[in-house]
PDB file of N, CA and C in Angstrom:
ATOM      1  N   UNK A   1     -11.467  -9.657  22.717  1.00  0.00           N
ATOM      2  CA  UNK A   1     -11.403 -10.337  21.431  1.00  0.00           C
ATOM      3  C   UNK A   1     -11.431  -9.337  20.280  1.00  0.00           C
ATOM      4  N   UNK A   2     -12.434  -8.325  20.553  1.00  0.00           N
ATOM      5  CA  UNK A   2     -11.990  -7.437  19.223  1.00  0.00           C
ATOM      6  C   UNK A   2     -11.325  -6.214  19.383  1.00  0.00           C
ATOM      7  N   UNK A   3     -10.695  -6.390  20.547  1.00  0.00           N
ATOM      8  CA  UNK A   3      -9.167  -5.444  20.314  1.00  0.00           C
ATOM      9  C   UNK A   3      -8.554  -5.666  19.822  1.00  0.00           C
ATOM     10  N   UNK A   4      -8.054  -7.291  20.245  1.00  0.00           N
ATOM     11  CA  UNK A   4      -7.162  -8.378  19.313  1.00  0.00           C
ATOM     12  C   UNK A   4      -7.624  -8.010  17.545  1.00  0.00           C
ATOM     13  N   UNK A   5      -8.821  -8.227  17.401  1.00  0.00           N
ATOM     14  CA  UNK A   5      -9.161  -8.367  15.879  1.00  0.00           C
ATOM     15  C   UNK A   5      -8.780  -6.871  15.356  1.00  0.00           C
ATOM     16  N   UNK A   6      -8.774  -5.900  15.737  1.00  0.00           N
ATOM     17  CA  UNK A   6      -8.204  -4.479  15.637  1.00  0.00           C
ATOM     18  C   UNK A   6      -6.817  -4.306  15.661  1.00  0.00           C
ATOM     19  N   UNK A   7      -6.013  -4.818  16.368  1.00  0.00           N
ATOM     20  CA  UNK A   7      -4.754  -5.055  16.575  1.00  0.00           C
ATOM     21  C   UNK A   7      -3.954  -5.490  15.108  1.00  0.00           C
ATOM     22  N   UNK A   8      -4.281  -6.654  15.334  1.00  0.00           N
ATOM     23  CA  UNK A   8      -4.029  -7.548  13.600  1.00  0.00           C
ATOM     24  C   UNK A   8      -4.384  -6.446  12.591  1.00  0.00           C
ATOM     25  N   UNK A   9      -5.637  -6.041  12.297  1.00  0.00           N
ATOM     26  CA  UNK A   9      -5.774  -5.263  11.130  1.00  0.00           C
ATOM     27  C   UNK A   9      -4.520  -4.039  11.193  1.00  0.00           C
ATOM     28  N   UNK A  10      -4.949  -3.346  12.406  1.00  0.00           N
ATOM     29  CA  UNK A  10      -3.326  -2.170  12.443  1.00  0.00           C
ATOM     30  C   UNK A  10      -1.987  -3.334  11.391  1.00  0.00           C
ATOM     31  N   UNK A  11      -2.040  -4.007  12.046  1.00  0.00           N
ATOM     32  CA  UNK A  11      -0.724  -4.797  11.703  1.00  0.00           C
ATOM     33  C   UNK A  11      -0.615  -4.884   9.686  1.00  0.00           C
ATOM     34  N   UNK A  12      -1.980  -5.368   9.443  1.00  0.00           N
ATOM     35  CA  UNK A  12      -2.005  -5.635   8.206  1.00  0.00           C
ATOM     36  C   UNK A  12      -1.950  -4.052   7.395  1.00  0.00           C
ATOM     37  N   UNK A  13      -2.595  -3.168   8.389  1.00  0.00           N
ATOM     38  CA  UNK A  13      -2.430  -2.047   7.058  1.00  0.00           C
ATOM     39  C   UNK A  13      -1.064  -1.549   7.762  1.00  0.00           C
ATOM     40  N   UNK A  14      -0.097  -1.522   8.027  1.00  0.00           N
ATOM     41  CA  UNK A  14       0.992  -0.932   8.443  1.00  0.00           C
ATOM     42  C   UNK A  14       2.273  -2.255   6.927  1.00  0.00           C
ATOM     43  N   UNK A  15       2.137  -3.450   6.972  1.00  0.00           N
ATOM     44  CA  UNK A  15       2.059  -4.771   6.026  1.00  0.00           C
ATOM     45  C   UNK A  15       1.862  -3.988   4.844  1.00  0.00           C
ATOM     46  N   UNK A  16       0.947  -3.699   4.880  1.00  0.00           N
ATOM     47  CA  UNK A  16       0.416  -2.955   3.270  1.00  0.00           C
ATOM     48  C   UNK A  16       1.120  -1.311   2.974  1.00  0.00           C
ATOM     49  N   UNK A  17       1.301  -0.485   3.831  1.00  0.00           N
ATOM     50  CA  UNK A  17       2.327   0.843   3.175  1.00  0.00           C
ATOM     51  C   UNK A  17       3.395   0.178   3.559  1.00  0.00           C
ATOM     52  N   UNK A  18       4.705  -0.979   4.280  1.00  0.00           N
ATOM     53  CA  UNK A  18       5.083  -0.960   3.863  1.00  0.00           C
ATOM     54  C   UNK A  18       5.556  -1.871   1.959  1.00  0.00           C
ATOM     55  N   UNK A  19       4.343  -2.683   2.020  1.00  0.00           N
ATOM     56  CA  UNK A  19       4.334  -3.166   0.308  1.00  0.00           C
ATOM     57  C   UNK A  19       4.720  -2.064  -0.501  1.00  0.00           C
ATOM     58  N   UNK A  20       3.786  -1.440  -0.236  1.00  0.00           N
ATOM     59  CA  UNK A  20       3.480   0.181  -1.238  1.00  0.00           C
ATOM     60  C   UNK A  20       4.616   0.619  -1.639  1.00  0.00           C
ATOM     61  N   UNK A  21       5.497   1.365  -0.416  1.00  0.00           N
ATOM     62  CA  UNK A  21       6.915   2.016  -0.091  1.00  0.00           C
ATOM     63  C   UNK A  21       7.873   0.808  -0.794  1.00  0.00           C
ATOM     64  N   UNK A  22       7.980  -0.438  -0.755  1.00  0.00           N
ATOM     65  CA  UNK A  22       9.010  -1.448  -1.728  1.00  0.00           C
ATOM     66  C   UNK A  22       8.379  -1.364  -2.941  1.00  0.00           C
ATOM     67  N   UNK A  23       7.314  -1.061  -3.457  1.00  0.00           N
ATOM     68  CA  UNK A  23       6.728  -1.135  -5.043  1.00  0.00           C
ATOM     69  C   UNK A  23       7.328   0.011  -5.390  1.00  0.00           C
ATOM     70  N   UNK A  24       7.047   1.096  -4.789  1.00  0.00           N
ATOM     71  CA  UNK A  24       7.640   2.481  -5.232  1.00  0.00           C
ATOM     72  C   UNK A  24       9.011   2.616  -5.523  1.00  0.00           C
ATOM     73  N   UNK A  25       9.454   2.405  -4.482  1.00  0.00           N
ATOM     74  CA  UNK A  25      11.325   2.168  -4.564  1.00  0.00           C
ATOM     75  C   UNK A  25      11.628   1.388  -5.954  1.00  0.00           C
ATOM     76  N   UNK A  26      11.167   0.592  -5.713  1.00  0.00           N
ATOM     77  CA  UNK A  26      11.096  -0.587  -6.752  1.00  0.00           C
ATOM     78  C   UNK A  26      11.055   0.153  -8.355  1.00  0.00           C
ATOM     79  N   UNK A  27      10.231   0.567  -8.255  1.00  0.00           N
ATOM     80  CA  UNK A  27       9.761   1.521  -9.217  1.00  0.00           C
ATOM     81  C   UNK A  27      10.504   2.294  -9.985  1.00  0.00           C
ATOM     82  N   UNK A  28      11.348   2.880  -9.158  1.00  0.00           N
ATOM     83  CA  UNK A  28      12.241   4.273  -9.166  1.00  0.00           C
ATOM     84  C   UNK A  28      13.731   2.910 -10.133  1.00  0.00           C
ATOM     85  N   UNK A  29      13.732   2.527  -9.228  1.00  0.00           N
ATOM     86  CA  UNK A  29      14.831   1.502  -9.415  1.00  0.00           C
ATOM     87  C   UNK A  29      14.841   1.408 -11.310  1.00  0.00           C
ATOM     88  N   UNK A  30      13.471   0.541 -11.128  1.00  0.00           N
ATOM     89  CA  UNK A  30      13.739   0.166 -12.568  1.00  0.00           C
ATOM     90  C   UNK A  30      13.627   1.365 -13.828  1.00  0.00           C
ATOM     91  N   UNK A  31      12.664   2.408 -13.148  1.00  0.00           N
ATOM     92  CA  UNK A  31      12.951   3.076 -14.097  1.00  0.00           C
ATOM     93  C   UNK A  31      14.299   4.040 -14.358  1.00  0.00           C
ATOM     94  N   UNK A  32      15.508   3.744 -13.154  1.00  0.00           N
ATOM     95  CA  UNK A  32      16.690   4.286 -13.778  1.00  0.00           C
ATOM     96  C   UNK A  32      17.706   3.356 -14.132  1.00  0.00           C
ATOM     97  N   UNK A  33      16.714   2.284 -14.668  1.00  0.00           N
ATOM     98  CA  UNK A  33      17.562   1.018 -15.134  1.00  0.00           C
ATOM     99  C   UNK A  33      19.066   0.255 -14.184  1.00  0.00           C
ATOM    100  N   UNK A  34      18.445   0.325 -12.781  1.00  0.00           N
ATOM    101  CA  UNK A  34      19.072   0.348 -11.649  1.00  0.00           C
ATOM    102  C   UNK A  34      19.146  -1.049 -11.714  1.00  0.00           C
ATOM    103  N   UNK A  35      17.846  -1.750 -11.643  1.00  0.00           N
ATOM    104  CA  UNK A  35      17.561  -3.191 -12.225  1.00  0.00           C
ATOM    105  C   UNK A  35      16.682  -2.852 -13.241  1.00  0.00           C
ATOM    106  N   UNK A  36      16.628  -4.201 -13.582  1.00  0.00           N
ATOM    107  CA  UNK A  36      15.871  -4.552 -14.983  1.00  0.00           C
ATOM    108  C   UNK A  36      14.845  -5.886 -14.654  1.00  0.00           C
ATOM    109  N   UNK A  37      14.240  -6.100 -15.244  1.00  0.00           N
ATOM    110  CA  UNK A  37      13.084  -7.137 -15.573  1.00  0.00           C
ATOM    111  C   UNK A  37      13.223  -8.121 -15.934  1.00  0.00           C
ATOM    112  N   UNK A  38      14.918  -7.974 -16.561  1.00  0.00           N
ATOM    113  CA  UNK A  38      15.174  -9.736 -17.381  1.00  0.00           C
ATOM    114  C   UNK A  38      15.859 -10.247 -16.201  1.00  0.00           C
ATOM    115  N   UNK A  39      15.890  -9.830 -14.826  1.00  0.00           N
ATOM    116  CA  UNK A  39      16.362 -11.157 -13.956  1.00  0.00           C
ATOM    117  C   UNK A  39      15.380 -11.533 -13.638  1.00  0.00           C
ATOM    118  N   UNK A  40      15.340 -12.816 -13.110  1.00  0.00           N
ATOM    119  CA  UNK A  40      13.914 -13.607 -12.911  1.00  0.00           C
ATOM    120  C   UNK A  40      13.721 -13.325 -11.707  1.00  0.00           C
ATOM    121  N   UNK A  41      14.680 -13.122 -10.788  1.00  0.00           N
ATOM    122  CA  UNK A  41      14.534 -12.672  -9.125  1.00  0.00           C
ATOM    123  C   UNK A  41      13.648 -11.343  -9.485  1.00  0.00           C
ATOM    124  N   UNK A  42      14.140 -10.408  -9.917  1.00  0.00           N
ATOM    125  CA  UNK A  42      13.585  -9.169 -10.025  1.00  0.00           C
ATOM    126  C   UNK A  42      12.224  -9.238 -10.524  1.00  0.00           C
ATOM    127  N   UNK A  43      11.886  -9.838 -11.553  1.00  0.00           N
ATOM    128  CA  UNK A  43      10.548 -10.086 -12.231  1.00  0.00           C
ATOM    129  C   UNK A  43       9.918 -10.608 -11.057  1.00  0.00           C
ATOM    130  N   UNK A  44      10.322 -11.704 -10.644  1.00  0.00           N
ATOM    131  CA  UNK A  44       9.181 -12.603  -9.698  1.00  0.00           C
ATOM    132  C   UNK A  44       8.539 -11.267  -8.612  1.00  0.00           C
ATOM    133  N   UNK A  45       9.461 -10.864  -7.834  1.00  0.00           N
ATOM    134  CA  UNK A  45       9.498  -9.761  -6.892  1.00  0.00           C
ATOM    135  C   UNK A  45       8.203  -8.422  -7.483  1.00  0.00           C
ATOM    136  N   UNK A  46       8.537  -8.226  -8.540  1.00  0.00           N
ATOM    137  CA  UNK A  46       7.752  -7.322  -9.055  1.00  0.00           C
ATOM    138  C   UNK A  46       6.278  -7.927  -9.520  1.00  0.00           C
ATOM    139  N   UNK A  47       6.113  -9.015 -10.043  1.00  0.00           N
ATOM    140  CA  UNK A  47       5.018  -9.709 -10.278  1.00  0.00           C
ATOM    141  C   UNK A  47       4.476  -9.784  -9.136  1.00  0.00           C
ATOM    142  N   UNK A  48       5.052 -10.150  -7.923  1.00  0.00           N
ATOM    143  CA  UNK A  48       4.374 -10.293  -6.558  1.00  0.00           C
ATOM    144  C   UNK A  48       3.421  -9.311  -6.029  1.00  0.00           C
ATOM    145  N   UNK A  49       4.619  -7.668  -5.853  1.00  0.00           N
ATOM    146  CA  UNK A  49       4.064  -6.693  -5.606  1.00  0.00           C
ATOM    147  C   UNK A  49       3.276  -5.992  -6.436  1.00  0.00           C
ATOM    148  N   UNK A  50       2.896  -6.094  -7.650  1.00  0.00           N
ATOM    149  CA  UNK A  50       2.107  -6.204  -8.424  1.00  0.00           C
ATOM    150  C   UNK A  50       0.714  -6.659  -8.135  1.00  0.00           C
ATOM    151  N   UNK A  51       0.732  -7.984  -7.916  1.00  0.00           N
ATOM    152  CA  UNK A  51      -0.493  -8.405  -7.658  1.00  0.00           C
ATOM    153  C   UNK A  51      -0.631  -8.066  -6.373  1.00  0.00           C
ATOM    154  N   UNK A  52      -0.249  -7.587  -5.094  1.00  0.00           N
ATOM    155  CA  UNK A  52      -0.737  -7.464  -3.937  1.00  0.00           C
ATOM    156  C   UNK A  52      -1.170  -6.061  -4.246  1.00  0.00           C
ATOM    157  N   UNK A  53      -0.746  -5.118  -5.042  1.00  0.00           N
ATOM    158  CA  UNK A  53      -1.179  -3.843  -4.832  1.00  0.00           C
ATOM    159  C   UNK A  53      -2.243  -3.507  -5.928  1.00  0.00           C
ATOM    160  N   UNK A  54      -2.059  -4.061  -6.924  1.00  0.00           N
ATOM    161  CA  UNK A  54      -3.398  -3.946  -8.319  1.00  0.00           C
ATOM    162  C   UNK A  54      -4.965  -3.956  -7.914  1.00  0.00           C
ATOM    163  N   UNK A  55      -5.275  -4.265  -6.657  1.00  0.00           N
ATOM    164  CA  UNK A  55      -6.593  -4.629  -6.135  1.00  0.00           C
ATOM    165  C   UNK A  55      -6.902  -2.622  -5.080  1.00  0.00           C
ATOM    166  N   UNK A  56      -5.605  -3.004  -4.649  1.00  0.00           N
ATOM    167  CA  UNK A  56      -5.996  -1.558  -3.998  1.00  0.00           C
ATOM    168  C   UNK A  56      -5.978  -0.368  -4.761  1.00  0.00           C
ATOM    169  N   UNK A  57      -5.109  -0.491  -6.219  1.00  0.00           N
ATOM    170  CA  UNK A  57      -4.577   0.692  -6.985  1.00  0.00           C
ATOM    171  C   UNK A  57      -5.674   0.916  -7.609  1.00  0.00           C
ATOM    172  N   UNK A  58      -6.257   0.060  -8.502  1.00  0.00           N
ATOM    173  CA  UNK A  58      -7.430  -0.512  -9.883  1.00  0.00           C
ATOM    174  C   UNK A  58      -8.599   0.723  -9.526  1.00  0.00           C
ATOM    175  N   UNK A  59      -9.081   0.542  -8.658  1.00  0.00           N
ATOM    176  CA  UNK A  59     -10.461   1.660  -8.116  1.00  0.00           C
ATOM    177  C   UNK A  59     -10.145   3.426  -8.318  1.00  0.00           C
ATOM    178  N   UNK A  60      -8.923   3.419  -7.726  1.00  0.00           N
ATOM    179  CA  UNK A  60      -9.024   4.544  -7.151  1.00  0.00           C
ATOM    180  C   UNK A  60      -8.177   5.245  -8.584  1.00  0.00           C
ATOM    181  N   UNK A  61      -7.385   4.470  -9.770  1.00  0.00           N
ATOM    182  CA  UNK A  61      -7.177   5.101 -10.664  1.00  0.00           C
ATOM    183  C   UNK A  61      -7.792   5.250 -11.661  1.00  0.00           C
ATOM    184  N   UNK A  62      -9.037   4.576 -11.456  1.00  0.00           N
ATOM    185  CA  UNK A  62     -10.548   4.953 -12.405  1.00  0.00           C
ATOM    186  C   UNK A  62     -10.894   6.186 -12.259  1.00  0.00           C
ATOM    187  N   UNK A  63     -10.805   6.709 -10.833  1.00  0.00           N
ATOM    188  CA  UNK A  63     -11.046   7.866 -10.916  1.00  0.00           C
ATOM    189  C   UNK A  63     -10.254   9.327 -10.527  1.00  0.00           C
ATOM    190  N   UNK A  64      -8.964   8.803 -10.199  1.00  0.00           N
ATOM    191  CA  UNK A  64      -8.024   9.784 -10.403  1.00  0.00           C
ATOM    192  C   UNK A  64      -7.916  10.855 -11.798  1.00  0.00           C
ATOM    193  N   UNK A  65      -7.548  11.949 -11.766  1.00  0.00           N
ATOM    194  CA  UNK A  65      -6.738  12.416 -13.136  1.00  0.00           C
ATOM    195  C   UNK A  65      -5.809  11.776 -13.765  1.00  0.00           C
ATOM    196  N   UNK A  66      -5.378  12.138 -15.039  1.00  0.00           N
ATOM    197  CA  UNK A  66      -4.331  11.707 -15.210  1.00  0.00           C
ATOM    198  C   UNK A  66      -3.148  12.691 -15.167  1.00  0.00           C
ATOM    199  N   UNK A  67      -1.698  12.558 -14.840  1.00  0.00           N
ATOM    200  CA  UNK A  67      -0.862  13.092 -14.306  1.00  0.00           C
ATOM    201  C   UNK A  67       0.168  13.180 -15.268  1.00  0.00           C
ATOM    202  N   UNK A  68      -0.092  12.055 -16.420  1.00  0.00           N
ATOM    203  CA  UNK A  68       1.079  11.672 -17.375  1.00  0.00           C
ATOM    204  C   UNK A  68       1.887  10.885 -16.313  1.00  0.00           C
ATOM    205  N   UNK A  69       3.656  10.864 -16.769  1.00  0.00           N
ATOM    206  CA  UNK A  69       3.438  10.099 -16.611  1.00  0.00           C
ATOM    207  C   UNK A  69       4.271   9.620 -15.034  1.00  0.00           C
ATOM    208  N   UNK A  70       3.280  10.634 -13.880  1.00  0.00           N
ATOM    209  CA  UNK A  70       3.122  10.485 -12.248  1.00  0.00           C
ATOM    210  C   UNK A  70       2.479   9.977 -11.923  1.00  0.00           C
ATOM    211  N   UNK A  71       2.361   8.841 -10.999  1.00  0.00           N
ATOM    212  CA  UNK A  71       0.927   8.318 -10.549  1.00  0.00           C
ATOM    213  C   UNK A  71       1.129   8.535  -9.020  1.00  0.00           C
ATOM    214  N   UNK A  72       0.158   9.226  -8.886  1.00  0.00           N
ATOM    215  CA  UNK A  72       0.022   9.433  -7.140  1.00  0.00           C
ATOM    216  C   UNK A  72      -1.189   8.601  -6.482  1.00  0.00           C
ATOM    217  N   UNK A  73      -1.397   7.600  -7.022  1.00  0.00           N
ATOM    218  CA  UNK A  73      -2.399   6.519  -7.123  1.00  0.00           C
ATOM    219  C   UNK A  73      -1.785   5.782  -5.577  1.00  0.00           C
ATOM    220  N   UNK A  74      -0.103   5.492  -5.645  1.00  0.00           N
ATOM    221  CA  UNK A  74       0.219   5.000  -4.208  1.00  0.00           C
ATOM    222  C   UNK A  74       0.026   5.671  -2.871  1.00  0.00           C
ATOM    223  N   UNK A  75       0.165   7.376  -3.452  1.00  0.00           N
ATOM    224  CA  UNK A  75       0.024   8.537  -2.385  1.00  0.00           C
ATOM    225  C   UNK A  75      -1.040   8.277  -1.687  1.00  0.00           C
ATOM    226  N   UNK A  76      -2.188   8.374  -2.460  1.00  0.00           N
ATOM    227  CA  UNK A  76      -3.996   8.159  -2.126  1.00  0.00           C
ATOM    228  C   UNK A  76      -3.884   7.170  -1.482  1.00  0.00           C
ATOM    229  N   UNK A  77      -3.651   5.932  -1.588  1.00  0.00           N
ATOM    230  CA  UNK A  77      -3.939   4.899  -0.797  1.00  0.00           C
ATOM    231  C   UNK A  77      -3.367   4.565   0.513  1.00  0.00           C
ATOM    232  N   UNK A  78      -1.799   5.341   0.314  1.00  0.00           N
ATOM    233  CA  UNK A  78      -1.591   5.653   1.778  1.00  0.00           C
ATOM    234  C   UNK A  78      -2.104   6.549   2.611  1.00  0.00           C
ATOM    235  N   UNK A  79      -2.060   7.359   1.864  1.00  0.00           N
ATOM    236  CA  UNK A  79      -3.180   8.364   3.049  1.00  0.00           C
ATOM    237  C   UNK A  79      -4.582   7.625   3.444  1.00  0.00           C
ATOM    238  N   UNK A  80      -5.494   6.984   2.794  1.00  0.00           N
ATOM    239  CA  UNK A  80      -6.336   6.069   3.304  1.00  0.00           C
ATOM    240  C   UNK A  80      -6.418   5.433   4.203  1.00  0.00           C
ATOM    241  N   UNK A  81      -4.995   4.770   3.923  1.00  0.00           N
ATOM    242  CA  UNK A  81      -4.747   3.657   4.881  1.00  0.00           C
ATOM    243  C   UNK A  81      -4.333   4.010   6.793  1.00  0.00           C
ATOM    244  N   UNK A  82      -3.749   5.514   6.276  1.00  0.00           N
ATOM    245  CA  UNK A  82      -3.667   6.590   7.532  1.00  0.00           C
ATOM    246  C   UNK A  82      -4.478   6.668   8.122  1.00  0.00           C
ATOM    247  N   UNK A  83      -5.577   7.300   7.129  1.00  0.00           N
ATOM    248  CA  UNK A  83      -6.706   7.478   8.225  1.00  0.00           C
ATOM    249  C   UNK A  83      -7.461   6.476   8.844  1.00  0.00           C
ATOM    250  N   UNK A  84      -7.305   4.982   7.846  1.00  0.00           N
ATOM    251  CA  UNK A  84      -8.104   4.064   8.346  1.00  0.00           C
ATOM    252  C   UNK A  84      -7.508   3.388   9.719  1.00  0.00           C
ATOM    253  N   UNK A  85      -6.222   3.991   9.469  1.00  0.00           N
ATOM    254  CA  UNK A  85      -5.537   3.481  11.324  1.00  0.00           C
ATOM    255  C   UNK A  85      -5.714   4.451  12.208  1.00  0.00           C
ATOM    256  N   UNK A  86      -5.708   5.887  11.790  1.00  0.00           N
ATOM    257  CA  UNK A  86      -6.455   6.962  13.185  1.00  0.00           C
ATOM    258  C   UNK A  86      -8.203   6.062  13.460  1.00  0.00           C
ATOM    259  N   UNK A  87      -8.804   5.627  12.809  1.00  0.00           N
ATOM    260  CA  UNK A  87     -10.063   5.642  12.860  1.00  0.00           C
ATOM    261  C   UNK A  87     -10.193   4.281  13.623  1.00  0.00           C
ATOM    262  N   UNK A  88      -9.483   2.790  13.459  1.00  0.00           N
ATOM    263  CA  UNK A  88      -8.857   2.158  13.923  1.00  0.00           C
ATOM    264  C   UNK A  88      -8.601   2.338  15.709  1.00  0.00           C
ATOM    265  N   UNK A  89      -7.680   3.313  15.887  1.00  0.00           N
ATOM    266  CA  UNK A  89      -7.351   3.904  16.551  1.00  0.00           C
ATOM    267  C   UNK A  89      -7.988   4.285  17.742  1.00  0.00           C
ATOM    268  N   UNK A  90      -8.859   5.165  17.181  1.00  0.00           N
ATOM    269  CA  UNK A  90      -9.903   5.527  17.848  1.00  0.00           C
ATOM    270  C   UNK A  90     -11.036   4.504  18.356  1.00  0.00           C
ATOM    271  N   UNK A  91     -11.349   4.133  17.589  1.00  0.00           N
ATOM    272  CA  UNK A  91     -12.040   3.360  18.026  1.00  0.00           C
ATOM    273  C   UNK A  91     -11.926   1.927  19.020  1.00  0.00           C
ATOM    274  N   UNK A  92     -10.807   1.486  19.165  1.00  0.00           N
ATOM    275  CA  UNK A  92     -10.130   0.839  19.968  1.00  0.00           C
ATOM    276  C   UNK A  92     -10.041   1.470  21.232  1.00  0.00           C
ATOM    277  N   UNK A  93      -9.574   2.983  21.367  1.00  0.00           N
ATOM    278  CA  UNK A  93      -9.776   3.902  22.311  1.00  0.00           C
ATOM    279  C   UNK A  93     -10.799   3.682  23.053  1.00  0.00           C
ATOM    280  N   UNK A  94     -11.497   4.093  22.611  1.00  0.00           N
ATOM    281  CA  UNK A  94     -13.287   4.044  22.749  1.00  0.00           C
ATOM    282  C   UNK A  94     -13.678   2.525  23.817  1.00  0.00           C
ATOM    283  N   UNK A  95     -13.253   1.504  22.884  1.00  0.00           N
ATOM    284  CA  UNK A  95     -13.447   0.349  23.141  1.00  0.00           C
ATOM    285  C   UNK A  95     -12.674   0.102  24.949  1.00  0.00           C
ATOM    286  N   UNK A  96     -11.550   0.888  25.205  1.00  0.00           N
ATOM    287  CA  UNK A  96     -10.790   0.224  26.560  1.00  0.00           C
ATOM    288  C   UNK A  96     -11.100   1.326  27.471  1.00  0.00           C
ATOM    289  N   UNK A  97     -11.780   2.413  27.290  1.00  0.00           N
ATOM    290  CA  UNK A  97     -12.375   3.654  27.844  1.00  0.00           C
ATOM    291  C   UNK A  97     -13.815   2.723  28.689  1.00  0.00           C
ATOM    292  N   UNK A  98     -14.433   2.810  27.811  1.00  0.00           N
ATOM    293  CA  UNK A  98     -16.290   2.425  28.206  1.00  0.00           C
ATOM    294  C   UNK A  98     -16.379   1.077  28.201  1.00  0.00           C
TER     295      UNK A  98
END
């Protein structure tokens, strides 16, 4: 049962960089006016990923530097999310070992 419950989480943070990786793209996009904001498809899309990622971003750019105007605020959280699946990982290991 809590391999299963380990399993799912892998799933959800793998769910979450790729959010990250479409916000970023996303990102790039609009800022070479690739798209824009006044389609409502595009807005909605961005409002979405917006709110799924503002909860994970919010913390960790309190205490970041500032970069102007780079934010490696997505970088950090993927690497987090890395390690939180080696650790994940491991420990699941552990779990089908003993």
């Amino acid at each position: 049962m809590l391999i299963a419950l380990l399993d799912i989480v892998g799933i959800l943070l793998n769910v979450a960089i790729t959010i990250i990786i479409v916000q970023a793209i996303m990102s790039w996009l609009l800022a070479f006016n690739v798209i824009n904001l006044q389609n409502d498809i595009v807005r909605a899309i961005w409002q979405t990923l917006d709110g799924l990622t503002a909860p994970l971003y919010n913390p960790i750019r309190k205490i970041m530097p500032d970069f102007g105007s780079i934010d490696l605020t997505p970088m950090v959280v993927i690497i987090g999310i890395i390690i939180s699946q080696r650790l994940l990982d491991g420990v699941r290991y552990e779990m089908l070992i003993g």
